[in-house]
Protein backbone atom coordinates (compact mmCIF):
# COMPACT_ATOMS: atom_id res chain seq x y z
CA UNK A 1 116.52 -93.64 -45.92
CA UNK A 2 119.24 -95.31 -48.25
CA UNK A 3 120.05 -94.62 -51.51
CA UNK A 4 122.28 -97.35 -53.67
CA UNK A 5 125.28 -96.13 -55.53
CA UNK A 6 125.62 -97.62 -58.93
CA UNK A 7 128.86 -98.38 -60.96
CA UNK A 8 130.96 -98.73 -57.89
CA UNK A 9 134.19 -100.59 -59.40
CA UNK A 10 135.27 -104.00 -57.31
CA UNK A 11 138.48 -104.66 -55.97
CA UNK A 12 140.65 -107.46 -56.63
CA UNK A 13 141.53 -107.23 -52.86
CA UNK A 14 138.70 -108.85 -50.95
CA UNK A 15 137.35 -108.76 -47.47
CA UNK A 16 135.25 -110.99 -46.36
CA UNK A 17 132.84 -110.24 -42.88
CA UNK A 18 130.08 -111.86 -40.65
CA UNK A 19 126.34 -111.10 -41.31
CA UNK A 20 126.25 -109.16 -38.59
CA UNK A 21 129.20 -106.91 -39.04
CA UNK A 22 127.45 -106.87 -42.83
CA UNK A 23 124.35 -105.19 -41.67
CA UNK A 24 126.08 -102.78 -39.58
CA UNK A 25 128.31 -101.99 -42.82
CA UNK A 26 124.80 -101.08 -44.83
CA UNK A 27 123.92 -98.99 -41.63
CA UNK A 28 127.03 -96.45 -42.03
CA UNK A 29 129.59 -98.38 -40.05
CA UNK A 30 133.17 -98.86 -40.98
CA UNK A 31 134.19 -102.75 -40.66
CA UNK A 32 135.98 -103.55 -37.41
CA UNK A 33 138.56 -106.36 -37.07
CA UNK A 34 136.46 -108.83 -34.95
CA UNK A 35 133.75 -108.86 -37.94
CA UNK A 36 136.70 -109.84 -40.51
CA UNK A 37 136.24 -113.03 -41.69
CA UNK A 38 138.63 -113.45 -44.65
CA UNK A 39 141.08 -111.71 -45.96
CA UNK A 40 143.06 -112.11 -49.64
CA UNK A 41 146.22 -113.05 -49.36
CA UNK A 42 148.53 -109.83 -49.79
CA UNK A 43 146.37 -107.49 -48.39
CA UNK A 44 148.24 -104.88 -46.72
CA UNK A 45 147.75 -102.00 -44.54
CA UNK A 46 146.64 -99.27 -47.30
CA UNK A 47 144.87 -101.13 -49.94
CA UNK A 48 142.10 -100.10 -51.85
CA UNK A 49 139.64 -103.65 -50.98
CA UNK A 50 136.23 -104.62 -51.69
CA UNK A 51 134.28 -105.92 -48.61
CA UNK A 52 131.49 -109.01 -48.68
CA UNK A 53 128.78 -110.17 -46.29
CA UNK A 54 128.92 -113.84 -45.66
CA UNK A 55 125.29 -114.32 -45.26
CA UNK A 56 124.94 -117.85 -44.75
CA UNK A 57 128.08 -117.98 -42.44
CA UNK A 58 130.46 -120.67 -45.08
CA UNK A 59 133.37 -118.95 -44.76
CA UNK A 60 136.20 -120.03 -42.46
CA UNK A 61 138.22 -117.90 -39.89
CA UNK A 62 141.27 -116.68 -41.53
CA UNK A 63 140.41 -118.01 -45.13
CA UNK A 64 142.72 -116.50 -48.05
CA UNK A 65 139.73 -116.65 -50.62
CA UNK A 66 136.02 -117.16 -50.34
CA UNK A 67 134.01 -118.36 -53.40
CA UNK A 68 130.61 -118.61 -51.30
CA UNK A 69 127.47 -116.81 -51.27
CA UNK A 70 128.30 -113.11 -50.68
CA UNK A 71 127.11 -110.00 -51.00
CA UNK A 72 128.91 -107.03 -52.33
CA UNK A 73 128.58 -104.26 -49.21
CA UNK A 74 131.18 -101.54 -51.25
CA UNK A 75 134.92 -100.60 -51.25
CA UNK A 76 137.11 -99.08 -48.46
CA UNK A 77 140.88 -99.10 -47.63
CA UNK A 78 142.39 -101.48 -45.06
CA UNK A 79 143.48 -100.18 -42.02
CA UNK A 80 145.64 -103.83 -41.26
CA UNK A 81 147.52 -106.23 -42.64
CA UNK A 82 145.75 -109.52 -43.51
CA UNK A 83 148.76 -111.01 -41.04
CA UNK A 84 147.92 -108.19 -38.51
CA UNK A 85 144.55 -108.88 -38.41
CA UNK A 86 144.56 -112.75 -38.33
CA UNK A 87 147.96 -113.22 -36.13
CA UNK A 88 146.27 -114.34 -32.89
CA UNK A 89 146.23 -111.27 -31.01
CA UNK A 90 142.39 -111.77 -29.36
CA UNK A 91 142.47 -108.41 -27.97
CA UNK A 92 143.21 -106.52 -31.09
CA UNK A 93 140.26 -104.63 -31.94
CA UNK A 94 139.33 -101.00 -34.12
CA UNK A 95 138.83 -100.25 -37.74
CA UNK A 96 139.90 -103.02 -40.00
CA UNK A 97 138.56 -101.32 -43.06
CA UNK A 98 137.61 -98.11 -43.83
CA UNK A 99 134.71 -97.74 -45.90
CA UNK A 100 135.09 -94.82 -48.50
CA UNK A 101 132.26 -96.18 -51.29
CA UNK A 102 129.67 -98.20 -49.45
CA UNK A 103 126.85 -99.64 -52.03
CA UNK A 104 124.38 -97.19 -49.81
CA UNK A 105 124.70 -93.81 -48.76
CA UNK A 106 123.93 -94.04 -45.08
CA UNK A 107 126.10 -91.48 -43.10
CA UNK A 108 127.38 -93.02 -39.44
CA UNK A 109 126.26 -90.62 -36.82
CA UNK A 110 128.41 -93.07 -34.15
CA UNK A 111 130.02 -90.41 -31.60
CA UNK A 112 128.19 -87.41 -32.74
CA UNK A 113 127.05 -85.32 -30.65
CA UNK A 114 126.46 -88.20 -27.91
CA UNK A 115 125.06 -85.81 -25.12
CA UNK A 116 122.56 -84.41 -27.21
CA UNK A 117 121.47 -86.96 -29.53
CA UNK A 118 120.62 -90.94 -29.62
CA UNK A 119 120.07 -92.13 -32.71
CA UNK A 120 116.64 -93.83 -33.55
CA UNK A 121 114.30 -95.65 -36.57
CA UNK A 122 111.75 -92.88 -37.64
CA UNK A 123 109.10 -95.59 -36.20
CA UNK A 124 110.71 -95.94 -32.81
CA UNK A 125 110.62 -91.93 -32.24
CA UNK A 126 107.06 -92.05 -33.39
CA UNK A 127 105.91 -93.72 -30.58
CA UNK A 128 107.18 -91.95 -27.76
CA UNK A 129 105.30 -88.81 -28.90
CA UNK A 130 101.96 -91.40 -29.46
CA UNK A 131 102.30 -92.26 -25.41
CA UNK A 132 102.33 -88.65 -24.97
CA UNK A 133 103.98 -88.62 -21.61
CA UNK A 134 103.74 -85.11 -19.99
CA UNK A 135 105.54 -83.56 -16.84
CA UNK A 136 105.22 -84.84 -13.68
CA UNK A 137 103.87 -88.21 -14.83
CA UNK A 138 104.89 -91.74 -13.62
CA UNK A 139 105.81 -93.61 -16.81
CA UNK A 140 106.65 -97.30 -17.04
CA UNK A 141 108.99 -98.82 -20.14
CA UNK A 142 108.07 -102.22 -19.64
CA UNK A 143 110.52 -104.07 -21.87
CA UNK A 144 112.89 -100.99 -22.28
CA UNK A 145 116.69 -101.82 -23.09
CA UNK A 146 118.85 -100.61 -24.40
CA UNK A 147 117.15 -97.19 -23.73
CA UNK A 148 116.30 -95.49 -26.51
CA UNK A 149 112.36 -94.86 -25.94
CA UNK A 150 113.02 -94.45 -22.29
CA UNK A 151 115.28 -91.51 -22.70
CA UNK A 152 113.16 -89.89 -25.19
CA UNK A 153 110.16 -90.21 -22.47
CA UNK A 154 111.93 -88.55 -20.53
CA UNK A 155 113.23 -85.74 -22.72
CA UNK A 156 108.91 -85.24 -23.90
CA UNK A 157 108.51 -84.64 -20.19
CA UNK A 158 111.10 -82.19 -19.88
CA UNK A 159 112.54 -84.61 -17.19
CA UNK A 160 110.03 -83.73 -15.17
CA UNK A 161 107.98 -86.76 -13.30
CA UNK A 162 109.19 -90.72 -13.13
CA UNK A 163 110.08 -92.66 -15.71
CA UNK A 164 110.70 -96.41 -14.52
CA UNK A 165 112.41 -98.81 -17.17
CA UNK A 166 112.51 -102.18 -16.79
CA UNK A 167 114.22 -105.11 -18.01
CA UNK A 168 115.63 -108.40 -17.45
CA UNK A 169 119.06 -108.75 -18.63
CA UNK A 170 121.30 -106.71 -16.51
CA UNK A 171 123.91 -105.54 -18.82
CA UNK A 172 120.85 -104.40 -20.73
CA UNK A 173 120.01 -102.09 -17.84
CA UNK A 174 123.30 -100.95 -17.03
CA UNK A 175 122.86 -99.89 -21.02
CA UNK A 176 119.96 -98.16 -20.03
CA UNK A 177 121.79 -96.39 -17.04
CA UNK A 178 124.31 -95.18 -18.93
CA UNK A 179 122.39 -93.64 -21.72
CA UNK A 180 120.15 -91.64 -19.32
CA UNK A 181 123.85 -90.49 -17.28
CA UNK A 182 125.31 -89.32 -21.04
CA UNK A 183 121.62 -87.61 -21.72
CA UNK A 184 121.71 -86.02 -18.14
CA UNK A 185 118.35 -87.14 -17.57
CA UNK A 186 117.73 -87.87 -13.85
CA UNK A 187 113.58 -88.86 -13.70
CA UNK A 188 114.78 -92.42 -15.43
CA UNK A 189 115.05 -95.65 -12.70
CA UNK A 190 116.12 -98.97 -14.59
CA UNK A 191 115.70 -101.95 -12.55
CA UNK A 192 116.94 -105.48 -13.85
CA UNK A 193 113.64 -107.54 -13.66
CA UNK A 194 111.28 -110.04 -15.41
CA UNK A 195 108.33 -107.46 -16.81
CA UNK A 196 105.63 -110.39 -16.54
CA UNK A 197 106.39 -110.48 -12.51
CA UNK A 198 106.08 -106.58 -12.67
CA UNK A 199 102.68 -106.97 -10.83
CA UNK A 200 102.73 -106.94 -6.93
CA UNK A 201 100.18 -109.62 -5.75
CA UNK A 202 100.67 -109.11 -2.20
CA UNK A 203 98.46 -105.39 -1.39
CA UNK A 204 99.91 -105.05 2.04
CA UNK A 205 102.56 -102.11 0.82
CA UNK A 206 104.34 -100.92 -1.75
CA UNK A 207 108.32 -101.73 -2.22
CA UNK A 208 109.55 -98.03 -2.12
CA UNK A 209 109.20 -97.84 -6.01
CA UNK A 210 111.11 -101.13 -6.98
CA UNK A 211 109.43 -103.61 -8.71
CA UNK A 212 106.92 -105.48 -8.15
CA UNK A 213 104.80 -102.56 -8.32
CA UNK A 214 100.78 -102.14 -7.26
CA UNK A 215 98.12 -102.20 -9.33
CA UNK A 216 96.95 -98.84 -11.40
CA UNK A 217 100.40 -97.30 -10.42
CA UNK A 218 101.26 -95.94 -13.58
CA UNK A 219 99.72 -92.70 -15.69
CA UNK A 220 101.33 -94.45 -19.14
CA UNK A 221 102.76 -97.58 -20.00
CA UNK A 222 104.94 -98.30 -22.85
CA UNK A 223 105.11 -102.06 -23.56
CA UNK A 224 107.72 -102.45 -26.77
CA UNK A 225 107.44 -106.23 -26.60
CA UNK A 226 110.09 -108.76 -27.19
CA UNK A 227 109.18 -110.07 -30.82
CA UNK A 228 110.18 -111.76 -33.82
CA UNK A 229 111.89 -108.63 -35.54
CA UNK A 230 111.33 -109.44 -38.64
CA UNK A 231 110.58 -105.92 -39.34
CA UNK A 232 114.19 -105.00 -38.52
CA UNK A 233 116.58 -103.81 -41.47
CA UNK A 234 118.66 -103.91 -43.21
CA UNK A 235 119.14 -108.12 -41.99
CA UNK A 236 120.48 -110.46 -44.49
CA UNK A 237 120.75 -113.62 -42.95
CA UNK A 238 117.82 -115.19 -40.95
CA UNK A 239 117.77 -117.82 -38.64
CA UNK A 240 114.52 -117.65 -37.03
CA UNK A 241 112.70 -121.47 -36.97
CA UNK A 242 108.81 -121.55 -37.34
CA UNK A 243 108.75 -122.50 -33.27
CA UNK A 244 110.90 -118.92 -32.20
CA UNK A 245 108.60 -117.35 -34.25
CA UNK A 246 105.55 -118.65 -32.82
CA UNK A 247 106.46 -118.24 -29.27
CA UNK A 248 106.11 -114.59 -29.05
CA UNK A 249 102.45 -114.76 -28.74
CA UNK A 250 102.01 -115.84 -25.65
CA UNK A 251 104.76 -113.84 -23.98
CA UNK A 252 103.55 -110.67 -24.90
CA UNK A 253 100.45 -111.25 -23.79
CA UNK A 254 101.74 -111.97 -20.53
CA UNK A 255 103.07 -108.97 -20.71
CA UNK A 256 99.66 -106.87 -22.13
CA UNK A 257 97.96 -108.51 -19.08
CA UNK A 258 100.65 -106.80 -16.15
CA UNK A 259 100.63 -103.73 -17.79
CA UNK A 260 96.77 -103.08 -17.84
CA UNK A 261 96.73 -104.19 -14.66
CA UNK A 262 99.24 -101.71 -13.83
CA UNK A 263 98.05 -98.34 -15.76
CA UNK A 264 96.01 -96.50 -13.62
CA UNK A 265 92.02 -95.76 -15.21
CA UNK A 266 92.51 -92.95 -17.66
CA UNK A 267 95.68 -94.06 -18.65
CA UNK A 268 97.56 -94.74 -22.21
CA UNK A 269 99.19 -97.57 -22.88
CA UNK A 270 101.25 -98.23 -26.18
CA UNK A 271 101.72 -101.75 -27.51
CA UNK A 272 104.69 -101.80 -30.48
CA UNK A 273 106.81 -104.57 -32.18
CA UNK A 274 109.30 -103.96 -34.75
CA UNK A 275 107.78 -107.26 -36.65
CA UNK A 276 105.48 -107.45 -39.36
CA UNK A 277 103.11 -110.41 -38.29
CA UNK A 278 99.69 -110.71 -38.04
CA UNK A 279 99.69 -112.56 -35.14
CA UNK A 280 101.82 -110.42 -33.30
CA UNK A 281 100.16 -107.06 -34.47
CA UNK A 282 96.75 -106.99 -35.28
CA UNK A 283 95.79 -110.26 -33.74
CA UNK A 284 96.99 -109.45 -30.39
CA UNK A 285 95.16 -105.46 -30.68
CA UNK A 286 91.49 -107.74 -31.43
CA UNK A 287 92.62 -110.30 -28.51
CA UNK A 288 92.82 -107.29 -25.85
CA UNK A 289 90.06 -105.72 -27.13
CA UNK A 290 87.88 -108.82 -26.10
CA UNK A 291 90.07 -109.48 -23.19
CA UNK A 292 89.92 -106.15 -21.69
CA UNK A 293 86.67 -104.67 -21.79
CA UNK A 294 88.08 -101.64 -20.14
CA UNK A 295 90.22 -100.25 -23.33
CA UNK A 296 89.34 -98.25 -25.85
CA UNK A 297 91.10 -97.99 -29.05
CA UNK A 298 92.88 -94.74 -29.55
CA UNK A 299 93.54 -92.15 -32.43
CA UNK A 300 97.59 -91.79 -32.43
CA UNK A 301 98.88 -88.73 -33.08
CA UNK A 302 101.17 -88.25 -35.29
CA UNK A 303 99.81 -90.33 -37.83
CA UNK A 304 103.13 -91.68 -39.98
CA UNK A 305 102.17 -95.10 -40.80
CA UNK A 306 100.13 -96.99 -43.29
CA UNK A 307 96.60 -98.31 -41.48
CA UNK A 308 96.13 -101.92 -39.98
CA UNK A 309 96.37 -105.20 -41.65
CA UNK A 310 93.12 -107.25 -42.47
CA UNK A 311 92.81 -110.27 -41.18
CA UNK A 312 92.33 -110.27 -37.36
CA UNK A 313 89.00 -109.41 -37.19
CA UNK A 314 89.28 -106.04 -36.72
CA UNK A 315 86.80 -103.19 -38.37
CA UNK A 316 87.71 -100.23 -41.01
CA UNK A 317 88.03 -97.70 -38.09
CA UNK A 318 90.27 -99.53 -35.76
CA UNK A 319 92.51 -100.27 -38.96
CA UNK A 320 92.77 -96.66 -39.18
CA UNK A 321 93.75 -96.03 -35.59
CA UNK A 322 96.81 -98.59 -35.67
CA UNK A 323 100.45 -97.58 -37.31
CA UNK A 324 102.19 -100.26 -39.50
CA UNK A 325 105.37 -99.17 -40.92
CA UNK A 326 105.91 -101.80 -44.10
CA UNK A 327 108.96 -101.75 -45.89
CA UNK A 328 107.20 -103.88 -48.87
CA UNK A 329 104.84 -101.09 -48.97
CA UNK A 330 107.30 -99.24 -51.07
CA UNK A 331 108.20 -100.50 -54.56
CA UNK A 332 111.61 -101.89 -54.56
CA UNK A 333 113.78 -99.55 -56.89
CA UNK A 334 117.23 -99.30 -57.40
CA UNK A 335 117.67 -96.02 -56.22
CA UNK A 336 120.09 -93.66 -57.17
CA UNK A 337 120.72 -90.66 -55.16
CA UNK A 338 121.03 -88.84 -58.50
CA UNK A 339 117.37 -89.83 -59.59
CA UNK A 340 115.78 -88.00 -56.97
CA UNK A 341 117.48 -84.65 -57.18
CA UNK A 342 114.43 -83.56 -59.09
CA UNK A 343 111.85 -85.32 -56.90
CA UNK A 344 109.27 -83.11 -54.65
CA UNK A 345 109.88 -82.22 -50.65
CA UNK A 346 106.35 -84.41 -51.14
CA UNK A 347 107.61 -87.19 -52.22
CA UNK A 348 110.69 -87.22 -50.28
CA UNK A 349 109.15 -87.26 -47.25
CA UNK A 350 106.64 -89.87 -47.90
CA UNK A 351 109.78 -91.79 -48.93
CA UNK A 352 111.55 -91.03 -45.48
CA UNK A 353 108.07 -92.37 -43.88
CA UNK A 354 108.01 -95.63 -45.74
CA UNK A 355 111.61 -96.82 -46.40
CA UNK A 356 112.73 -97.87 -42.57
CA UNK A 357 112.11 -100.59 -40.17
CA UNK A 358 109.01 -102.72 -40.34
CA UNK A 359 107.05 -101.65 -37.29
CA UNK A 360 103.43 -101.70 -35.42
CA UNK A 361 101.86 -98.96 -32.91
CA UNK A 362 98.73 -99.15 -31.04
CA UNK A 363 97.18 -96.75 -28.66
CA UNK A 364 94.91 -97.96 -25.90
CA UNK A 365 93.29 -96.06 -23.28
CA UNK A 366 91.95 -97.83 -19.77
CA UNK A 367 88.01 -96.35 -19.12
CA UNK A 368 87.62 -98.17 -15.56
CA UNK A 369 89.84 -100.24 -13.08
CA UNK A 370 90.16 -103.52 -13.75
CA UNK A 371 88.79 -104.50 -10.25
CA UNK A 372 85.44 -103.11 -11.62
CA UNK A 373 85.59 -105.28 -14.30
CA UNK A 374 85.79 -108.29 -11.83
CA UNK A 375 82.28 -106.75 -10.30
């Protein structure tokens, strides 16, 4: 959760960075030269500067002022030269600036601890422990870079079991791969493949546990499907067109279709986006329902979220069984870290459970196999 620092004084000195280097700025980062945009004039290694987000991407490599659309992002002190950091060098890389008063308090956790801990949204760690995976399991992270659920799978089952992760860029899954060496978690096996083709059509015998795999192979199945992200925050500059947006649809449930096909009867599978659409969310949990006559709606447990959406059809008790984490749920203060040193634990922690990413969980669980269903 952030908290916004008032009456932070602006520098003369200005630095100007990428939308992208922005939002990792707001996230607890320190700017690093390849996000530096601009850069005044006689900035020199030392200075106390003020650092911008160029959120509609205006300003030009190397420009001396910038009197764009920017957003203020909080004071640091250069680590460079403005003629260090713009003379050419394409391999020059580090801390440009280093933020001492960014506009929100939001700690970087990057290199702490990285054996023991990988950082996640409060949303994303919530639905590991919804799947439930337990020891000795075969698990299957459908859409799983760059790791993060898949490792903490695999920590739930005490590394005990098989936890297969797929996905289909392969510098994604060497990601993957090296998060689960770092963790020392052995039961994880990332392949680089396409999860719709995850499905083995051919029965004559399995491929020694490398995708394609046979049908009802799999105790749980996490499918965190590609989506719009529109959920995702902080994100200051979007770029999405009507068309991306409306494309997810049918890809995830391309995917939805492999994986029930794949989870074994009695299984769990876990459908989550980190988007806030109907028609990715609620829409798609009332198309599977009709689909699938085989899965039942589950309870998840814990229970962090707000309840369904209205408007896919769905009744009062399944809204209750989905998660929706809304970030427009929460009225949008200026917050000062000061104005809540009197607040309740309460009240804190229903702040903590509101204020992150926008997300969706829902819990499914397969009665029959979907051959009977065929009957």
């Amino acid at each position: 959760m952030n908290f916004r620092r008032k009456n932070i004084k602006q520098q003369p000195c200005e630095v100007i960075v990428g939308a992208q280097c922005g939002n990792a700025v707001l996230r607890g980062a320190h700017v690093y030269v390849p996000g530096i945009v601009s850069a005044s004039k006689f900035m020199k290694g030392g200075d106390d500067v003020s650092v911008y987000s160029d959120i509609k991407g205006k300003c030009k490599k190397g420009a001396k002022e910038f009197d764009g659309t920017k957003i203020f992002l909080g004071n640091g002190i250069s680590e460079l030269s403005r003629k260090e950091i713009f003379s050419g060098l394409p391999e020059l890389k580090g801390v440009g600036v280093r933020m001492t008063e960014p506009v929100y308090l939001s700690p970087s956790f990057d290199n702490v601890l990285p054996n023991y801990l990988f950082l996640q949204n409060l949303p994303s760690a919530v639905v590991s422990h919804v799947l439930d995976p337990q020891p000795g399991e075969k698990i299957l992270d459908l859409c799983a870079a760059p790791g993060g659920k898949t490792t903490h799978i695999a920590a739930l089952m005490h590394d005990q079991g098989e936890v297969i992760a797929l996905d289909k860029i392969s510098n994604k899954v060497e990601k993957i791969k090296q998060n689960a060496l770092l963790l020392g978690l052995n039961s994880i096996r990332a392949f680089c493949f396409d999860g719709t083709k995850a499905l083995k059509l051919d029965m004559v015998k399995d491929t020694d546990g490398e995708p394609p795999f046979l049908p009802e192979s799999f105790d749980r199945i996490l499918l965190d499907a590609p989506c719009s992200g529109m959920g995702q925050r902080p994100n200051m500059a979007c770029t999405w067109t009507l068309k991306e947006v409306m494309s997810y649809q049918p890809l995830q449930r391309k995917l939805f279709t492999v994986a029930v096909e794949l989870l074994r009867p009695g299984g769990v599978l876990v459908y989550s986006t980190c988007t806030v659409t109907l028609a990715e969310n609620e829409e798609q949990v009332a198309w599977a329902l009709e689909t699938f006559p085989s899965l039942q709606l589950q309870h998840q447990d814990p229970q962090v979220g707000g309840e369904g959406m209205l408007g896919a059809g769905l009744s009062p008790e399944q809204l209750k069984r989905l998660q929706r984490f809304d970030p427009s749920a929460v009225r949008s203060l200026d917050r000062d870290i000061d104005s809540l040193r009197d607040a309740s634990i309460e009240d804190l922690v229903w702040l903590a459970n509101k204020d992150c990413i926008g997300f969706f969980i829902a819990k499914f669980v397969k009665c029959k196999s979907t051959q009977e269903e065929d009957l």
